[in-house]
C-alpha atoms as a PDB file:
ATOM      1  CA  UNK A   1     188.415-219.123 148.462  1.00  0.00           C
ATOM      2  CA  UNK A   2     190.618-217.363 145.671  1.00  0.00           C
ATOM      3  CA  UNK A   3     189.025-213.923 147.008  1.00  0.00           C
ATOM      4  CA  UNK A   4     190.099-214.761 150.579  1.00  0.00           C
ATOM      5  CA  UNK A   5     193.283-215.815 149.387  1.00  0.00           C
ATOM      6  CA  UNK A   6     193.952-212.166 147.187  1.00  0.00           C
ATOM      7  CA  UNK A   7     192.268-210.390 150.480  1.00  0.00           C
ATOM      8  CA  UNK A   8     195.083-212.235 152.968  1.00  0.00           C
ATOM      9  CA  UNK A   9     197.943-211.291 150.386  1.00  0.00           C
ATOM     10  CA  UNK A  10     197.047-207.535 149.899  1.00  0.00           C
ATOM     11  CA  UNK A  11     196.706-207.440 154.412  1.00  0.00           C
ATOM     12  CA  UNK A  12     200.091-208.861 154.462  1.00  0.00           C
ATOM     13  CA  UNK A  13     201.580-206.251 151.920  1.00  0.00           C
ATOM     14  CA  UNK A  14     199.693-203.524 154.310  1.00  0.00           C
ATOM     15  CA  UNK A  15     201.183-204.824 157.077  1.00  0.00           C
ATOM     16  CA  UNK A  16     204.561-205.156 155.802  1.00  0.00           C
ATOM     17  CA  UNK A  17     204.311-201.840 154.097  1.00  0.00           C
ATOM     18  CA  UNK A  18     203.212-200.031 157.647  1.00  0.00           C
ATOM     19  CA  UNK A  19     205.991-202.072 159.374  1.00  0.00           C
ATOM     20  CA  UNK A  20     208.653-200.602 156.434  1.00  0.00           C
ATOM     21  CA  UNK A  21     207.827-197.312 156.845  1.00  0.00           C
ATOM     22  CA  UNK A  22     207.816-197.390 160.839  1.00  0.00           C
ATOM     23  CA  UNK A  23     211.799-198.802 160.938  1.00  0.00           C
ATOM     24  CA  UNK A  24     212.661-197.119 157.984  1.00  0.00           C
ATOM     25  CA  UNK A  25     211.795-193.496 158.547  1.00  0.00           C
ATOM     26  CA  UNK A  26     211.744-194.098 162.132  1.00  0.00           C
ATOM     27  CA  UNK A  27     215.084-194.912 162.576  1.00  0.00           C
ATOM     28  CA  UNK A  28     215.938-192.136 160.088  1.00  0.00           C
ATOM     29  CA  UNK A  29     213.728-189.560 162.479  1.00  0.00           C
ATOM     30  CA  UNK A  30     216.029-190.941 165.559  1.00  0.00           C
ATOM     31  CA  UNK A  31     218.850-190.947 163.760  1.00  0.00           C
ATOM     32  CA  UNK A  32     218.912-186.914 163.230  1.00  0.00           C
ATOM     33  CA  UNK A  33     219.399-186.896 167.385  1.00  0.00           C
ATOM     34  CA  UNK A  34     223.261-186.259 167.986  1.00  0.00           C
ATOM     35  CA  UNK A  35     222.474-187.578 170.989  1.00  0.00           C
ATOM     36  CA  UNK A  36     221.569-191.125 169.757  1.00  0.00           C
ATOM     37  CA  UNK A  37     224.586-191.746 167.775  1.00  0.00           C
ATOM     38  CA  UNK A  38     223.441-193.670 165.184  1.00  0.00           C
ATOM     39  CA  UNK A  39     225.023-192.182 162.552  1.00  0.00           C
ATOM     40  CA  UNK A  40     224.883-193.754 159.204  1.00  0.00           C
ATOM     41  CA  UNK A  41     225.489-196.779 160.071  1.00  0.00           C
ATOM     42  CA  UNK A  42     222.377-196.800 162.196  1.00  0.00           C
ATOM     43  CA  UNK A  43     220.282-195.589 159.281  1.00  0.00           C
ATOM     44  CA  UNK A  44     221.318-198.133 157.143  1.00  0.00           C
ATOM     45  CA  UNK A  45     221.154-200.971 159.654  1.00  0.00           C
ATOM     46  CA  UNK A  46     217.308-200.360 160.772  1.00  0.00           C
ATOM     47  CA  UNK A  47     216.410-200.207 157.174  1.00  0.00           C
ATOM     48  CA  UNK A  48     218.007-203.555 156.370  1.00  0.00           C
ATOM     49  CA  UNK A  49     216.733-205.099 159.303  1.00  0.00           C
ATOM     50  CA  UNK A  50     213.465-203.796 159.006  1.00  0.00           C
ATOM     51  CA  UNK A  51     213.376-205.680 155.569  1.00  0.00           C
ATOM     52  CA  UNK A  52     214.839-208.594 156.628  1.00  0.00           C
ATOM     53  CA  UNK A  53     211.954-208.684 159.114  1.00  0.00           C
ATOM     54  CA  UNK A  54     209.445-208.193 156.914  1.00  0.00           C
ATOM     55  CA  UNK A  55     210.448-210.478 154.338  1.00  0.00           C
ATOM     56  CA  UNK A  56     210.476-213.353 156.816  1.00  0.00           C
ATOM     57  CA  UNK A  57     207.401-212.643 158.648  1.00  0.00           C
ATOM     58  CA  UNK A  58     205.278-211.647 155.240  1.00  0.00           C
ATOM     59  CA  UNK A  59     207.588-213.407 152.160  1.00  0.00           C
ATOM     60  CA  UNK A  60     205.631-216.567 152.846  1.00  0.00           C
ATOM     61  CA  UNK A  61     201.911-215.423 152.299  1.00  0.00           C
ATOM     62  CA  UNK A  62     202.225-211.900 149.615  1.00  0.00           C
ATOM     63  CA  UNK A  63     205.806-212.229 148.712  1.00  0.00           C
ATOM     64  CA  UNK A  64     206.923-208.973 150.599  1.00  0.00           C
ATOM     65  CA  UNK A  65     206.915-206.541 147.564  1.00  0.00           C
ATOM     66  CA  UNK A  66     206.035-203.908 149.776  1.00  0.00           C
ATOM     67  CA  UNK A  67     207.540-201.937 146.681  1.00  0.00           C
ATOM     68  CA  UNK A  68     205.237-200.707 144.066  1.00  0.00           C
ATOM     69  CA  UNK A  69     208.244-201.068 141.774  1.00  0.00           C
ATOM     70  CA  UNK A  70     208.992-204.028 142.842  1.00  0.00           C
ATOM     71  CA  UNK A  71     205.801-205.464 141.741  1.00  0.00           C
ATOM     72  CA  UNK A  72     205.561-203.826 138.422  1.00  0.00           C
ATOM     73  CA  UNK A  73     208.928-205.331 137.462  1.00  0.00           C
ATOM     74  CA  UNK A  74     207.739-208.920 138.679  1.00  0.00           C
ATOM     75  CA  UNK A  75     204.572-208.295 136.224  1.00  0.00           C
ATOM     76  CA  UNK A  76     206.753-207.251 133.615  1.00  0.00           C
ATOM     77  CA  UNK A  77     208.714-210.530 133.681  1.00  0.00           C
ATOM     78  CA  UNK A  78     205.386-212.154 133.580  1.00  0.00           C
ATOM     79  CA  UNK A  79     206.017-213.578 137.517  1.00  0.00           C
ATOM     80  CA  UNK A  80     203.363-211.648 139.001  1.00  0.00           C
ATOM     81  CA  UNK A  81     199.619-211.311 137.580  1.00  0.00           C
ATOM     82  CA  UNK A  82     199.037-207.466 136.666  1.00  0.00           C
ATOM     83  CA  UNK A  83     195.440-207.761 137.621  1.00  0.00           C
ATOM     84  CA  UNK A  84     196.730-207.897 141.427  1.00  0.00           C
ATOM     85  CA  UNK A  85     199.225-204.884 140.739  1.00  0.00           C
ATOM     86  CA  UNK A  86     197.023-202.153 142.080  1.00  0.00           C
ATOM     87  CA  UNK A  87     195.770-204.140 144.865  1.00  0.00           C
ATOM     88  CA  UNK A  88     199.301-204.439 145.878  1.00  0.00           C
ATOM     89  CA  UNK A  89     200.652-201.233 145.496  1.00  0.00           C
ATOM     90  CA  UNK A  90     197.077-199.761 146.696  1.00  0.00           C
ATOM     91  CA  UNK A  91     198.125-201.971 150.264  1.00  0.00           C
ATOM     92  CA  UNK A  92     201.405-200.943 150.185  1.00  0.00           C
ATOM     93  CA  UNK A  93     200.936-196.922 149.479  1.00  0.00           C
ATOM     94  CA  UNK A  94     198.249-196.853 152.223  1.00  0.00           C
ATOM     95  CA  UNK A  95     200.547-198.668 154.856  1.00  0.00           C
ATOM     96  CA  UNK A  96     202.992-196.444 154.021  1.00  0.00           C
ATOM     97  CA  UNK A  97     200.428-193.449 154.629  1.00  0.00           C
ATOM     98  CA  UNK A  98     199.187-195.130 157.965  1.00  0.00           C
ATOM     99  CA  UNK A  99     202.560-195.217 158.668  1.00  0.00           C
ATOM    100  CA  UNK A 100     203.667-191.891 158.298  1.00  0.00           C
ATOM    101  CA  UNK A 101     201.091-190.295 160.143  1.00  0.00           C
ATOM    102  CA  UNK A 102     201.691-192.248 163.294  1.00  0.00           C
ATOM    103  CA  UNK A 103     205.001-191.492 163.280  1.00  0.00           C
ATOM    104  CA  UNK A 104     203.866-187.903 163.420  1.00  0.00           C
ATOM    105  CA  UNK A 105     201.875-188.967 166.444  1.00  0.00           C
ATOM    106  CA  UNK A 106     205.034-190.901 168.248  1.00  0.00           C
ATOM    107  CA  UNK A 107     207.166-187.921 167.708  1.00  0.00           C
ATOM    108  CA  UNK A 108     204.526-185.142 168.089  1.00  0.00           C
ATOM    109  CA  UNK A 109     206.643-181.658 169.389  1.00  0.00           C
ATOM    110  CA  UNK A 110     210.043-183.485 168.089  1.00  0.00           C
ATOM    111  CA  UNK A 111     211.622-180.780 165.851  1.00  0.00           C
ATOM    112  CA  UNK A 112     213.442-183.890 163.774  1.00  0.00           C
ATOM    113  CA  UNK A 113     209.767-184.975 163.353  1.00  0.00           C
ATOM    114  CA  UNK A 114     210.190-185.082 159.643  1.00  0.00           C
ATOM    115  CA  UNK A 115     213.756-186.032 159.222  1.00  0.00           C
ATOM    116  CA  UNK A 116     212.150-189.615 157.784  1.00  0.00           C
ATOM    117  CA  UNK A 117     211.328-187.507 154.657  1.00  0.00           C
ATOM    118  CA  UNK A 118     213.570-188.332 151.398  1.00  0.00           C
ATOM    119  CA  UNK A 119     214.653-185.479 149.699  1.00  0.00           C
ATOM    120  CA  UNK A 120     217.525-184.880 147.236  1.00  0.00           C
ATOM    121  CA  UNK A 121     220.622-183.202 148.695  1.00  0.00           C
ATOM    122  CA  UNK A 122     221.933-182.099 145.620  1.00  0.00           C
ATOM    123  CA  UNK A 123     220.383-181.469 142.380  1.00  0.00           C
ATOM    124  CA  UNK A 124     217.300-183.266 141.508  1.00  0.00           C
ATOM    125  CA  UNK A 125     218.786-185.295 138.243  1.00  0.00           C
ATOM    126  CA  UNK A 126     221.776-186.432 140.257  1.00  0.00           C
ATOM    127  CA  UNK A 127     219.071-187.951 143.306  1.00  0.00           C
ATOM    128  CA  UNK A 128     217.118-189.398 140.040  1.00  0.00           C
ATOM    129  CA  UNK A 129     220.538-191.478 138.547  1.00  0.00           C
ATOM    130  CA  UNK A 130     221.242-192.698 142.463  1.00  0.00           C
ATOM    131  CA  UNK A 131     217.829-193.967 142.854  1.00  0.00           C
ATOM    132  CA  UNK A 132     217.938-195.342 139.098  1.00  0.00           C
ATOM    133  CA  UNK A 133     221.046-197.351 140.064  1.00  0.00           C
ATOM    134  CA  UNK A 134     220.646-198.369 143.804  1.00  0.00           C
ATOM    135  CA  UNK A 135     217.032-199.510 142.725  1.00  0.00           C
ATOM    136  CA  UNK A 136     218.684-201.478 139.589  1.00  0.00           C
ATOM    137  CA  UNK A 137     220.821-203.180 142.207  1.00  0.00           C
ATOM    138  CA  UNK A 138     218.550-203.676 144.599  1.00  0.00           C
ATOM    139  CA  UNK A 139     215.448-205.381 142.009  1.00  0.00           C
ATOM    140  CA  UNK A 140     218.721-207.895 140.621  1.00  0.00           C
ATOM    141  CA  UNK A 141     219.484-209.284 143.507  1.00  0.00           C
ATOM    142  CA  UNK A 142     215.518-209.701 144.696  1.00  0.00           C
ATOM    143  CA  UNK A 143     215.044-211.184 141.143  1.00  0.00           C
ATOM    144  CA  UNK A 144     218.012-214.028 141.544  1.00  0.00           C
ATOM    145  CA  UNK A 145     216.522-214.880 145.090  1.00  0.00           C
ATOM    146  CA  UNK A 146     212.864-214.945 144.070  1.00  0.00           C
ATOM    147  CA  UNK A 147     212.701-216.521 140.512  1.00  0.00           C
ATOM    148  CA  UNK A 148     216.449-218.589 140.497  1.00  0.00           C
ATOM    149  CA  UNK A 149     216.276-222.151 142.054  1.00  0.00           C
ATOM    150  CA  UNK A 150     219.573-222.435 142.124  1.00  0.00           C
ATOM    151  CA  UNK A 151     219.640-219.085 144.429  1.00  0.00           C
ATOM    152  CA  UNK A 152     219.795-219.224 148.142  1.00  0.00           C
ATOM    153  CA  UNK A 153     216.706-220.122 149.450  1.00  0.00           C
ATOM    154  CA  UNK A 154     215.963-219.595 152.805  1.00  0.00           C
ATOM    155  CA  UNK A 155     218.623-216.833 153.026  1.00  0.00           C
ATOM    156  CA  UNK A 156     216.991-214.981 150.165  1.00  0.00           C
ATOM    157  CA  UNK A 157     216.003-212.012 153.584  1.00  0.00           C
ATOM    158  CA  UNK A 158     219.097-212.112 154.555  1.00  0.00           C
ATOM    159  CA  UNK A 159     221.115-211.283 150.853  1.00  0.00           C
ATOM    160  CA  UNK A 160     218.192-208.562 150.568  1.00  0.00           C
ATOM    161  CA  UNK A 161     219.143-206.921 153.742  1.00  0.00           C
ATOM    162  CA  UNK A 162     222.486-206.984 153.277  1.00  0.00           C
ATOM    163  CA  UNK A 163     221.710-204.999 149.617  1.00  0.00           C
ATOM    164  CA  UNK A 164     219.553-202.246 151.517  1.00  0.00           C
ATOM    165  CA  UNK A 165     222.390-201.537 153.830  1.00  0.00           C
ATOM    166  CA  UNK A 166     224.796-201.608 151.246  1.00  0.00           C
ATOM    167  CA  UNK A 167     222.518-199.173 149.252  1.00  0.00           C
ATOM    168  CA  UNK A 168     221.460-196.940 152.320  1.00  0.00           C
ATOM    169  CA  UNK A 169     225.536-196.796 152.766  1.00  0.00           C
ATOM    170  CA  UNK A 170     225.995-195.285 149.177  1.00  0.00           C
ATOM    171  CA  UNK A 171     223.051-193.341 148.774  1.00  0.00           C
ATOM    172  CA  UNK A 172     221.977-191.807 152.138  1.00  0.00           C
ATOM    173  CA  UNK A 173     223.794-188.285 151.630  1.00  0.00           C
ATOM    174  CA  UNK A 174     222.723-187.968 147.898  1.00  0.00           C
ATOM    175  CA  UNK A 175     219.357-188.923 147.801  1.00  0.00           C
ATOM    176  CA  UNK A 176     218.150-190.470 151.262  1.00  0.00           C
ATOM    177  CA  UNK A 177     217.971-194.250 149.327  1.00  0.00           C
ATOM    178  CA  UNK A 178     214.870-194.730 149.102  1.00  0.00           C
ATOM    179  CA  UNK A 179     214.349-197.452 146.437  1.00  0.00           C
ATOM    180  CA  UNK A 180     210.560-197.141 146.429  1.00  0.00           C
ATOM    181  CA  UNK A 181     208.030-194.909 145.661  1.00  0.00           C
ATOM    182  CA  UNK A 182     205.919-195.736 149.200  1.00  0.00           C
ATOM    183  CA  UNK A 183     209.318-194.718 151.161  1.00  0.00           C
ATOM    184  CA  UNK A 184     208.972-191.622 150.398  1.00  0.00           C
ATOM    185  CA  UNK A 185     205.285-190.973 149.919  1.00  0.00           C
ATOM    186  CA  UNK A 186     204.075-191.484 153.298  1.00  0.00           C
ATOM    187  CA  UNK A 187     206.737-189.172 154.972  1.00  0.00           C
ATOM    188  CA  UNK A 188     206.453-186.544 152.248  1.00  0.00           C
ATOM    189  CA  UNK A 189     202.545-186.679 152.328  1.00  0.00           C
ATOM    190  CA  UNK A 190     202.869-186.315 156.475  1.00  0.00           C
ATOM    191  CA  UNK A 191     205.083-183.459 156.209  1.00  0.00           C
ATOM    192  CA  UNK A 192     203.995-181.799 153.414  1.00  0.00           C
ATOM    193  CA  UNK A 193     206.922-181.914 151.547  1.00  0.00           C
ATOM    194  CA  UNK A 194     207.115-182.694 148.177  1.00  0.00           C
ATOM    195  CA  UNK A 195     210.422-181.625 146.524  1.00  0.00           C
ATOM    196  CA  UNK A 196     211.995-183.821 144.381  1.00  0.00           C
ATOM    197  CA  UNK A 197     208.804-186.625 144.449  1.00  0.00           C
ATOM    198  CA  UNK A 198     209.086-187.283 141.405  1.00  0.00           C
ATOM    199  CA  UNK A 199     212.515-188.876 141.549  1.00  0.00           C
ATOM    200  CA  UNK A 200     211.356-191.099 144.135  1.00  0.00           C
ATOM    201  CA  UNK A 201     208.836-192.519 141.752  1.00  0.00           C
ATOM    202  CA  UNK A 202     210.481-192.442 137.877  1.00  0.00           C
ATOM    203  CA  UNK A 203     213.703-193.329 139.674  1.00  0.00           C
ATOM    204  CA  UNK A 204     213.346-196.827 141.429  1.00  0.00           C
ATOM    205  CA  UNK A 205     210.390-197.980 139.040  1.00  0.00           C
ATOM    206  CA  UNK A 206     213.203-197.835 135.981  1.00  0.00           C
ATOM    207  CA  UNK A 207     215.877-199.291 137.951  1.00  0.00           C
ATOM    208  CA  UNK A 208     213.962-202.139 139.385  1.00  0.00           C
ATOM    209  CA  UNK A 209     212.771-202.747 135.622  1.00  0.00           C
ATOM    210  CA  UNK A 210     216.524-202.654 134.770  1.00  0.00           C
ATOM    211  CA  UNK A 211     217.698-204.829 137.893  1.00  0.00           C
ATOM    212  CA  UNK A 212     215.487-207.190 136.666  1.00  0.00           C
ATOM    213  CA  UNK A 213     215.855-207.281 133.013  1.00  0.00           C
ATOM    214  CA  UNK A 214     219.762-207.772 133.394  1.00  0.00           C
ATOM    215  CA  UNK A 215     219.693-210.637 136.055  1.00  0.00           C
ATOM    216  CA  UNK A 216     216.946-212.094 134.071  1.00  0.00           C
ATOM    217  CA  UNK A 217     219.403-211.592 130.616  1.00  0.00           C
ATOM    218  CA  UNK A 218     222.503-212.901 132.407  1.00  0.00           C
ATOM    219  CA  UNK A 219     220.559-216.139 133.460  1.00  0.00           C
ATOM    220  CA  UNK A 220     219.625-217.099 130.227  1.00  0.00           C
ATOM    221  CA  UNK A 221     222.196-216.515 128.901  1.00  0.00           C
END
């Protein structure tokens, strides 16, 4: 029963991984369309409702890391077992694969085909101290609404949404806000583009272990 029970959580971070990565970089892929006009504030909408989906239709049964990072800081703060850390992030790196790669199918011939790739626009140190900070921000608010009773509850999607849009809003130009290593993965993987990776990883995996030390400081405090 406990091995059906890790098998249903590690589908449902698959799942909510593949479902990410679709709204995510496919609304960044539509988004490069003048035509569309979504603009930035498109981008930044479809990724914050895309997690606010996710969260509500997975949060229940895995917890909707469908962050790598994520995870790794919840183990760290001893709120997540480590022995199910790469199951999850196994689940949520393939989903994000599976992901990509249809995309490349949707938009097959589309000459934006790969605009759901994260690369840094600038230098590759100033992308790195964006992701370092929006992924800080990001992990302290998931930690108050995940570990804080006295934190909103049932609105926990919604104050996590509203952070990825806020984020996406900052960081889009600099460093495409990604906030987790599978964001970027999948798309880079599918298009064969690598520069910068490594930001995308050493980036949001120290800021979401800052976000969550600091909230976790301030509370105890």
């Amino acid at each position: 029963m406990c091995s059906l029970d890790s098998f249903v959580k590690v589908l449902a971070e698959f799942l909510g991984s593949l479902v990410l990565l679709l709204g995510c970089a496919g609304t960044a892929i539509l988004a490069s369309k003048p035509s569309n006009g979504f603009g930035i504030h498109g981008i930044s909408a479809g990724a914050a409702l895309t997690v606010m989906i996710v969260i509500f239709s997975t949060g229940h049964i895995s917890g909707a890391h469908v962050n790598p990072a994520v995870s790794l800081a919840f183990a760290s703060l001893g709120r997540f077992p480590w022995i199910q850390v790469p199951l999850y992030s196994g689940a949520q790196f393939l989903g994000s694969v599976c992901a990509s790669f249809m995309l490349n199918a949707f938009f097959q011939g589309d000459p934006n085909i790969h605009a759901g790739v994260t690369v840094p626009s600038n230098t590759e140190w100033q992308s790195f101290a964006v992701e370092l900070v929006i992924s800080a921000i990001l992990m302290f608010v998931v930690t108050a609404v995940a570990t804080d009773p006295h934190a909103i509850g049932d609105s926990a999607a919604v104050a996590v949404a509203a952070t990825v849009y806020l984020n996406n809003l900052l960081a889009s130009a600099i460093s495409g806000a990604s906030m987790n290593p599978i964001r970027t993965f999948g798309p880079a993987l599918a298009a064969g583009e690598y520069r910068g990776l490594w930001v995308y990883f050493f980036g949001p995996i120290l800021g979401t272990q800052l976000g969550a030390g600091f909230y976790t400081l301030i509370r105890s405090s």
